[in-house]
Protein backbone atom coordinates (compact mmCIF):
# COMPACT_ATOMS: atom_id res chain seq x y z
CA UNK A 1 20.63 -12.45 14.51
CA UNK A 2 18.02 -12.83 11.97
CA UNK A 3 16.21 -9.73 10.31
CA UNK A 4 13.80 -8.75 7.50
CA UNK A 5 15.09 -5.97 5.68
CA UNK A 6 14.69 -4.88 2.19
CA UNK A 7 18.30 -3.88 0.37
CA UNK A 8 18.45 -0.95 -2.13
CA UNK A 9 17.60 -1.85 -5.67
CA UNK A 10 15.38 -4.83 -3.96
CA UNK A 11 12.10 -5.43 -4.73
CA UNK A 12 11.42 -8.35 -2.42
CA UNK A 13 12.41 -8.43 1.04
CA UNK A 14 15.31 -10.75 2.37
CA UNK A 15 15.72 -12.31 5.26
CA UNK A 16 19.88 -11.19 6.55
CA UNK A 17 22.13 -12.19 9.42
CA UNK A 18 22.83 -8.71 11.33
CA UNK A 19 24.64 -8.62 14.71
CA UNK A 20 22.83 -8.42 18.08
CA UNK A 21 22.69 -4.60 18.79
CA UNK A 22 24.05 -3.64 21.77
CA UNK A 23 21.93 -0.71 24.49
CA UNK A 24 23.43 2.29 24.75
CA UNK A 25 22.42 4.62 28.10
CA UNK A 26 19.21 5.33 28.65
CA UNK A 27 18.21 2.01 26.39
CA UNK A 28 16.68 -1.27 26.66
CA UNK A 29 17.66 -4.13 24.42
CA UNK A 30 13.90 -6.25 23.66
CA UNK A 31 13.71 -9.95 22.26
CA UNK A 32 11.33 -9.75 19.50
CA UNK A 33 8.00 -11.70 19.74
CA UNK A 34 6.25 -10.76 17.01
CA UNK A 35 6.23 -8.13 13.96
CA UNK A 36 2.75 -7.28 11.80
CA UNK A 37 2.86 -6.33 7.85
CA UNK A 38 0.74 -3.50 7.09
CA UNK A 39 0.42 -1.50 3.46
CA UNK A 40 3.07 1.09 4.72
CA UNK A 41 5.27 -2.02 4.77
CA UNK A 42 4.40 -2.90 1.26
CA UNK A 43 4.44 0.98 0.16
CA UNK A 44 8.10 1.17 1.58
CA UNK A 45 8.97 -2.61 -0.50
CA UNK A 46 7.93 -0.75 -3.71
CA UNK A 47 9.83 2.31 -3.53
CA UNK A 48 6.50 4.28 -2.80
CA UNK A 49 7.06 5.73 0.70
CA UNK A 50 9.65 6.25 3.17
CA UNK A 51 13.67 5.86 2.68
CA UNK A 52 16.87 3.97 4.07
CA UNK A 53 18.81 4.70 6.62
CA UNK A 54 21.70 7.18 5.74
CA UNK A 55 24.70 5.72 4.49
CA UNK A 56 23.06 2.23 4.72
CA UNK A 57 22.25 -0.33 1.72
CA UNK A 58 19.43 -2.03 3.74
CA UNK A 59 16.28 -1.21 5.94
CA UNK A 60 15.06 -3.54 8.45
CA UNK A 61 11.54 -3.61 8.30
CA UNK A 62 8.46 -3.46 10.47
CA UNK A 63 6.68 -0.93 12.57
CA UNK A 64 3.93 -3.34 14.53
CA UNK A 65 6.03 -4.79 17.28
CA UNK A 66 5.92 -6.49 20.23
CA UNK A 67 8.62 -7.99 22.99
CA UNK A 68 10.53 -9.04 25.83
CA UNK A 69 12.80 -7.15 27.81
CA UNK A 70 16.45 -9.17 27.57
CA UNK A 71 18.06 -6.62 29.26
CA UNK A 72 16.88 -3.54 31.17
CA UNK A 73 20.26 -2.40 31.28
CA UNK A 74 19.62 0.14 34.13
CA UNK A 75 15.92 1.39 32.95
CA UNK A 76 12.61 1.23 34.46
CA UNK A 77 12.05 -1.89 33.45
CA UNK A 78 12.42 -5.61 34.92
CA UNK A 79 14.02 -8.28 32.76
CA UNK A 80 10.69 -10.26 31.19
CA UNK A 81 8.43 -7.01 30.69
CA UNK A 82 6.44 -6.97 27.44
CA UNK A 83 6.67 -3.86 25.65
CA UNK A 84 5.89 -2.40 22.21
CA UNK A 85 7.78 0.07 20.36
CA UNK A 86 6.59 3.91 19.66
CA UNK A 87 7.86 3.68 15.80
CA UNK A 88 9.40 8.03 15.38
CA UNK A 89 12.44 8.94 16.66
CA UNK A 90 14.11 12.07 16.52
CA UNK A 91 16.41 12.75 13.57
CA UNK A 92 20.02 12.19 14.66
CA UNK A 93 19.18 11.11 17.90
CA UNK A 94 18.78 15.05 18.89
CA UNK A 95 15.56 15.21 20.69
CA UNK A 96 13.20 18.02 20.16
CA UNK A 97 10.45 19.96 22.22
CA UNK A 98 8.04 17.83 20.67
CA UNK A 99 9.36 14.81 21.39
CA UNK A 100 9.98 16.27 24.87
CA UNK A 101 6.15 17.02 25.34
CA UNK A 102 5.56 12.81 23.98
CA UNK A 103 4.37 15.03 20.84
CA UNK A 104 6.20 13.89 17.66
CA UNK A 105 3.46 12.43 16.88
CA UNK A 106 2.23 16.30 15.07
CA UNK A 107 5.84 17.01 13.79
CA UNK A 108 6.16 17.18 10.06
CA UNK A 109 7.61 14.04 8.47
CA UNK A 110 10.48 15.81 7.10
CA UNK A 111 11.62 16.70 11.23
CA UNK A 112 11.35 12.74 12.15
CA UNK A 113 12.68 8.90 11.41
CA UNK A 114 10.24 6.57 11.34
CA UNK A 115 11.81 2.85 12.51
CA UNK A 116 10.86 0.62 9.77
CA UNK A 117 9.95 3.37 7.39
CA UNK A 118 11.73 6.66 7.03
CA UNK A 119 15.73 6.96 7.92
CA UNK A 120 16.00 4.49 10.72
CA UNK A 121 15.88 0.73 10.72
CA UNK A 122 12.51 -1.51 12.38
CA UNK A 123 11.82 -4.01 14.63
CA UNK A 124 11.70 -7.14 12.41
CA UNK A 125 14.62 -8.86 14.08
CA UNK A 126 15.53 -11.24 16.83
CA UNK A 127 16.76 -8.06 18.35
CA UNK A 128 15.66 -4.40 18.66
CA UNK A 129 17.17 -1.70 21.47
CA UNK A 130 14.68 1.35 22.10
CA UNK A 131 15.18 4.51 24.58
CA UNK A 132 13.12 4.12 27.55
CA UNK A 133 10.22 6.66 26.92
CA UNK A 134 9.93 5.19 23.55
CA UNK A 135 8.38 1.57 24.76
CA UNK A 136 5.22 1.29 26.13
CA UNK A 137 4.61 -1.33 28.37
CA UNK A 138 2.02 -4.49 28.14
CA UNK A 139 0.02 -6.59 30.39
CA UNK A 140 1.99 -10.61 30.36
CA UNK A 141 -1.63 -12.33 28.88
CA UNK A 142 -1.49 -9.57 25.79
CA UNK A 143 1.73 -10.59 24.43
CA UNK A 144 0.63 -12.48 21.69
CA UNK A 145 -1.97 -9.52 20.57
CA UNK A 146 0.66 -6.85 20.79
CA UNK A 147 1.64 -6.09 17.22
CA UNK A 148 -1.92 -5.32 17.06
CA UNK A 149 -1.24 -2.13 19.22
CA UNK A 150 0.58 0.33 16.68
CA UNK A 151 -2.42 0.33 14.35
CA UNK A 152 -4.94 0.67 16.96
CA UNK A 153 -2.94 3.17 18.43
CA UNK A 154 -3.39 5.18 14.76
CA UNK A 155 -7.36 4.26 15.13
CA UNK A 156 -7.04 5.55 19.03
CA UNK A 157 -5.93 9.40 17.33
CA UNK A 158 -8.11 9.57 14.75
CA UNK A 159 -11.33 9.69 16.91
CA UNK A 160 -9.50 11.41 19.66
CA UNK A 161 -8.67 14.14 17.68
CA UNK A 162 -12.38 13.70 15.54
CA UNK A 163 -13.78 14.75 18.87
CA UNK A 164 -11.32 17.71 19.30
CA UNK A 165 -12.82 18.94 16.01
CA UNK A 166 -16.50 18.75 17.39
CA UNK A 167 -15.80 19.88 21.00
CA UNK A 168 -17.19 23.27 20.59
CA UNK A 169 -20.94 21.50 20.97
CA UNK A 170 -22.72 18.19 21.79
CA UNK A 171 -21.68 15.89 19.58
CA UNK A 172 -22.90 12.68 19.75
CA UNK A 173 -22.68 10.72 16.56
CA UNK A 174 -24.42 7.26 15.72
CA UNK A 175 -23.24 6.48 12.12
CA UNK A 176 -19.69 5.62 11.06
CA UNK A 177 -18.66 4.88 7.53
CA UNK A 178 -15.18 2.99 7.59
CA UNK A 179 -13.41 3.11 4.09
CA UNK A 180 -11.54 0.59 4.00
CA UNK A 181 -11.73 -3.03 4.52
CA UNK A 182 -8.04 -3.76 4.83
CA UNK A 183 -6.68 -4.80 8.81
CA UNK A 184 -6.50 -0.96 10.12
CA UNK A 185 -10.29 -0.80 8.71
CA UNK A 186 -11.50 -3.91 10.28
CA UNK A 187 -10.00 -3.15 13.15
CA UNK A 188 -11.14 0.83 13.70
CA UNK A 189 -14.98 -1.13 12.66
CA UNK A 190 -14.59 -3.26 15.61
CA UNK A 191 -13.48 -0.30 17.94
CA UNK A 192 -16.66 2.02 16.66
CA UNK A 193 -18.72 -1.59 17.01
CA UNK A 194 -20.90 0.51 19.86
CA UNK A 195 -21.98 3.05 17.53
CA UNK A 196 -25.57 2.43 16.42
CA UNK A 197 -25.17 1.93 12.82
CA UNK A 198 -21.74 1.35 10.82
CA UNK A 199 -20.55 0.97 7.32
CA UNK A 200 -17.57 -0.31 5.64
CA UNK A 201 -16.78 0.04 2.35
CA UNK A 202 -14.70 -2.44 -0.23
CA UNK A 203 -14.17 -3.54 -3.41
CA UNK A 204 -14.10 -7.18 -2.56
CA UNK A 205 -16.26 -10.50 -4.14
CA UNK A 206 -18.02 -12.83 -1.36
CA UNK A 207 -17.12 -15.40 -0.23
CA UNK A 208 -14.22 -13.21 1.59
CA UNK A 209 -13.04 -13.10 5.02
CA UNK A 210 -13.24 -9.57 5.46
CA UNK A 211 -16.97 -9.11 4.32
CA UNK A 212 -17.65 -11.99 6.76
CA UNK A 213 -16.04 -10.24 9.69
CA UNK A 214 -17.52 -6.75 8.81
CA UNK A 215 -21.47 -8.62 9.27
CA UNK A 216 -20.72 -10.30 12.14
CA UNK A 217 -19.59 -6.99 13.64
CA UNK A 218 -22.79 -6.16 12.79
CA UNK A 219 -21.93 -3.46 10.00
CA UNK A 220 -23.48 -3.11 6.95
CA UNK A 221 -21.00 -3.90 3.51
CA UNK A 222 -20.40 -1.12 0.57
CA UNK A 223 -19.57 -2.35 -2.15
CA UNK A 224 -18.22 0.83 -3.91
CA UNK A 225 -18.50 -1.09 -7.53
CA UNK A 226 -22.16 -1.00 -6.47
CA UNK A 227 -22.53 1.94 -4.33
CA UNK A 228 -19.84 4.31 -4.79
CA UNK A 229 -19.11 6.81 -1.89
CA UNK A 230 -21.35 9.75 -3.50
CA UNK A 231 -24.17 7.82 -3.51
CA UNK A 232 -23.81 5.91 0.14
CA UNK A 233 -25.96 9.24 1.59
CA UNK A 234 -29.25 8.75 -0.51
CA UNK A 235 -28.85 4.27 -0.69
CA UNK A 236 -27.83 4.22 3.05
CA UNK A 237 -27.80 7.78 5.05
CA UNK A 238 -25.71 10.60 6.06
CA UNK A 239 -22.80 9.43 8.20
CA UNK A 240 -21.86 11.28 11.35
CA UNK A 241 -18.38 9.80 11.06
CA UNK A 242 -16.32 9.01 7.99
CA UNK A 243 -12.64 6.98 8.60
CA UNK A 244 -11.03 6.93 5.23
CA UNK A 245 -8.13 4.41 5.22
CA UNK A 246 -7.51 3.60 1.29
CA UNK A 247 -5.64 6.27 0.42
CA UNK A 248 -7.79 6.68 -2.84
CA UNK A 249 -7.25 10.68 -3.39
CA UNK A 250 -11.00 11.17 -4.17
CA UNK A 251 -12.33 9.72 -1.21
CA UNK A 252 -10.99 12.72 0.34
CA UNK A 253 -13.32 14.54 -1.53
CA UNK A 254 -16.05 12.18 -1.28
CA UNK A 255 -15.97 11.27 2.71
CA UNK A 256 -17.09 15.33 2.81
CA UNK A 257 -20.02 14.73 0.71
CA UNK A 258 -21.02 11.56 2.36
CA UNK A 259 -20.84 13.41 5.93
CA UNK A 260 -24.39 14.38 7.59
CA UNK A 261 -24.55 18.64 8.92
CA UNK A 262 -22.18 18.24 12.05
CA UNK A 263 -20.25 15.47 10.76
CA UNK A 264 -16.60 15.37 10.61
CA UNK A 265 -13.81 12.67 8.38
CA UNK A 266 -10.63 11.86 9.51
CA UNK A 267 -8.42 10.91 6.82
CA UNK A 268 -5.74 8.21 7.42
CA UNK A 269 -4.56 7.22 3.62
CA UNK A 270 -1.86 8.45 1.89
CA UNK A 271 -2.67 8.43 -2.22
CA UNK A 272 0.29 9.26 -4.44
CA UNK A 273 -0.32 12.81 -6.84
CA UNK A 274 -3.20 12.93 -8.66
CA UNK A 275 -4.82 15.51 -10.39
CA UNK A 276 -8.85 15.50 -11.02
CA UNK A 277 -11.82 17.98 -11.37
CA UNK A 278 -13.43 18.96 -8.02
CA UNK A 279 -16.23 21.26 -7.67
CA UNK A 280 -14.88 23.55 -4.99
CA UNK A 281 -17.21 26.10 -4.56
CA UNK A 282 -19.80 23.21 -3.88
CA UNK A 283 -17.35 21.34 -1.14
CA UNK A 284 -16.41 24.74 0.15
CA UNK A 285 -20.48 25.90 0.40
CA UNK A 286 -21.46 22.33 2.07
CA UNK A 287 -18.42 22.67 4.67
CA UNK A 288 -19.36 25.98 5.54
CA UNK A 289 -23.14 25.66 5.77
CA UNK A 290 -23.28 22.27 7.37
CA UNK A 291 -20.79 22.80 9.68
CA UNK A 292 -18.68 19.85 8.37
CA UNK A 293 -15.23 19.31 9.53
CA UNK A 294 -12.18 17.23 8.39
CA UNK A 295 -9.08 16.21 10.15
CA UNK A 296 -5.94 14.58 8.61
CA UNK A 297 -4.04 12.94 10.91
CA UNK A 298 -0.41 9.98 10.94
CA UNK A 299 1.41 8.56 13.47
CA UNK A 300 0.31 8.56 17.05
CA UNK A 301 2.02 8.91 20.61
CA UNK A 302 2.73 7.05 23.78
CA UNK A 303 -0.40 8.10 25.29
CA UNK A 304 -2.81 6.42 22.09
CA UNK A 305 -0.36 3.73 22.28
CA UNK A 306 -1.69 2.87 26.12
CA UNK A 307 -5.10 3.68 25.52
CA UNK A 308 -5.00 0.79 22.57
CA UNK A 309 -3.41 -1.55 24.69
CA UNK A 310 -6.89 -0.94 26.95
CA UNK A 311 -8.90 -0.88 23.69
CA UNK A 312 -7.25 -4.04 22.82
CA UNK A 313 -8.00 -6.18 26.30
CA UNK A 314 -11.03 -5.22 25.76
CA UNK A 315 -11.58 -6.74 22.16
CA UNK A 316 -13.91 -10.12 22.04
CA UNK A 317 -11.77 -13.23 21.91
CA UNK A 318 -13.45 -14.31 18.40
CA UNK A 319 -12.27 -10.99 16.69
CA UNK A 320 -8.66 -10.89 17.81
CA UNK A 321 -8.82 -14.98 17.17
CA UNK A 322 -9.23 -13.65 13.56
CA UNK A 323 -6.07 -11.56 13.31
CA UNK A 324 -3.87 -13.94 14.32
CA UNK A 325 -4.71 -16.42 12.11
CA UNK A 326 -1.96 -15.11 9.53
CA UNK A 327 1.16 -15.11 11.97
CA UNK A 328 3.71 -17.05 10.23
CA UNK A 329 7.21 -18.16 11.92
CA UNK A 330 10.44 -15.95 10.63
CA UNK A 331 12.05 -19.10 8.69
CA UNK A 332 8.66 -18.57 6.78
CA UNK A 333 8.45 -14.96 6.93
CA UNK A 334 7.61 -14.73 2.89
CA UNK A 335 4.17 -16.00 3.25
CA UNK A 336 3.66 -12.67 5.50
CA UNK A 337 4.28 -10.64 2.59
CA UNK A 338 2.39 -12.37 -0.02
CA UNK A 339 -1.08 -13.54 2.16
CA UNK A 340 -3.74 -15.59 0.60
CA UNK A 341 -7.00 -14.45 -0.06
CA UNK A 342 -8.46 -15.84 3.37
CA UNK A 343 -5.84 -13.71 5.61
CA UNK A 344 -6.66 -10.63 6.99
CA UNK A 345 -3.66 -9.79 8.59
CA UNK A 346 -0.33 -11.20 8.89
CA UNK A 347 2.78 -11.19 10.96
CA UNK A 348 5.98 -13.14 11.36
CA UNK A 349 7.00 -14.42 15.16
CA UNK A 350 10.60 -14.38 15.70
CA UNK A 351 10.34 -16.26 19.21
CA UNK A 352 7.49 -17.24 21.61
CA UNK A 353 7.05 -15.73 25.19
């Protein structure tokens, strides 16, 4: 079957010819539809994140999946079901009590694989086999949107557990400042698109895709060569909600600053080492007396997985129109990895439903 992998010493990824895997007990073998290309894809092509499998000179790639059930092979589910892919699994194959409780989602990354990413293989192939409680099934007329669900699933935790932080009193916030304007930020701005005022900030030259989609959502556009994040609060106002999702260190610093009293950030990126001065008696002083909180938070579970397949059937046609437009077939899978500028996100398709 084909796959996408990238081989040790690599710095492209290859397309290889791998045998069909074959179920084991408890699992289902899934036809592939399609597979979406994120930055942790790109971080894991460079060497920057994640590892290979032990013992094996290649990963297969890709984390955003959805398919087909080929073969139940004596699970829950019927022959044709769509399903997409939780992406940890538990080291070894020995489960856990947190992936018991449907919690791996909080474990430590050095006590999980991740498929695609960390010490197990992905689901960019013709093929993929999954246990059971580790696919998530889909409505029929969503198949073609399902790679979209892992990183709304990532969006669906982040303000679920954003809320946790603030559930001591009435909370009820009507700013959100997205940083970001990559796919996971468009697509957490057009989840918070009910709140009464959003933000998203970039460092991107009009005429671009993304600033278009960001105004027609109705948010206002940061340009943070113009307006850098320390300044957003006096040019724009005090946001109840900060989502940082560049994995620029400072904006972990910054998103506390550019929080109003109450406010909380949840911080998504993951910036390599990087030392810089911080005034930390003033961050520690503007936490305290504003009552500020901020929540780091990776991964996501079974249960954020469902609630984004709701969030995504109930996304407007023209905005999920717009992430589809850079799904490329697998003889052309290249072009997923190296979009033009007028792409906002990109996936390969292995096979149609």
């Amino acid at each position: 079957m084909k796959a996408i992998a990238i081989r040790r010493g690599d710095s492209a990824p290859r397309l290889l010819d791998l045998p069909r895997p074959d179920p084991g007990p408890g699992e289902a073998l899934v036809r592939t539809l399609r597979v979406g290309v994120d930055g942790t894809d790109h971080e894991v092509i460079e060497g920057a994140h994640g590892g290979f499998p032990e013992g094996e000179d290649h990963l297969v790639l890709g984390h955003e999946a959805v398919g087909v059930v080929a073969d139940p092979n004596g699970t829950r589910f019927s022959a044709g079901d769509v399903v997409v892919p939780t992406v940890r699994r538990p080291p070894g194959g020995e489960t856990n009590e947190a992936f018991e409780r449907g919690q791996a989602d909080m474990l430590p990354p050095d006590q999980t694989h991740e498929r695609g990413i960390d010490g197990a293989h992905g689901f960019m192939s013709e093929y993929f086999t999954s246990p059971e409680q580790y696919l998530v099934s889909l409505p029929e007329d969503l198949a073609p949107l399902g790679f979209l669900v892992e990183p709304i699933s990532i969006t669906e935790k982040a303000v679920e557990h954003a809320y946790a932080s603030r559930a001591a009193f009435d909370w009820e916030p009507e700013s959100a400042f997205v940083l970001g304007n990559g796919s996971l930020g468009l697509l957490t701005l057009a989840m918070l698109r009910d709140y009464d005022r959003t933000y998203c900030l970039g460092r991107r030259d009009r005429p671009d895709p993304s600033i278009d989609l960001v105004e027609r959502l109705g948010a206002t556009y940061v340009d943070s060569r113009e307006t850098p994040v320390p300044e957003v609060p006096d040019v724009h106002e005090p946001m109840d909600f900060v989502y940082e999702a560049t994995g620029y260190a400072r904006h972990a610093v910054e998103a506390v600053g550019a929080l109003a009293p109450g406010g909380v950030a949840a911080l998504l990126g993951v910036p390599e080492p990087w030392t810089f001065e911080v005034d930390v008696g003033s961050l520690h002083r503007d936490v305290v007396m504003n009552n500020k909180a901020v929540v780091g938070t990776v991964n996501s579970s079974a249960d954020h997985f469902r609630a984004a397949a709701d969030t995504l059937a109930g996304l407007p046609d023209w905005i999920t129109d717009e992430f589809q437009r850079g799904v490329t077939p697998v003889e052309d899978f290249e072009r997923a990895f190296d979009p033009d500028e007028t792409t906002i996100k990109t996936a390969v398709q292995f096979s149609a439903r």
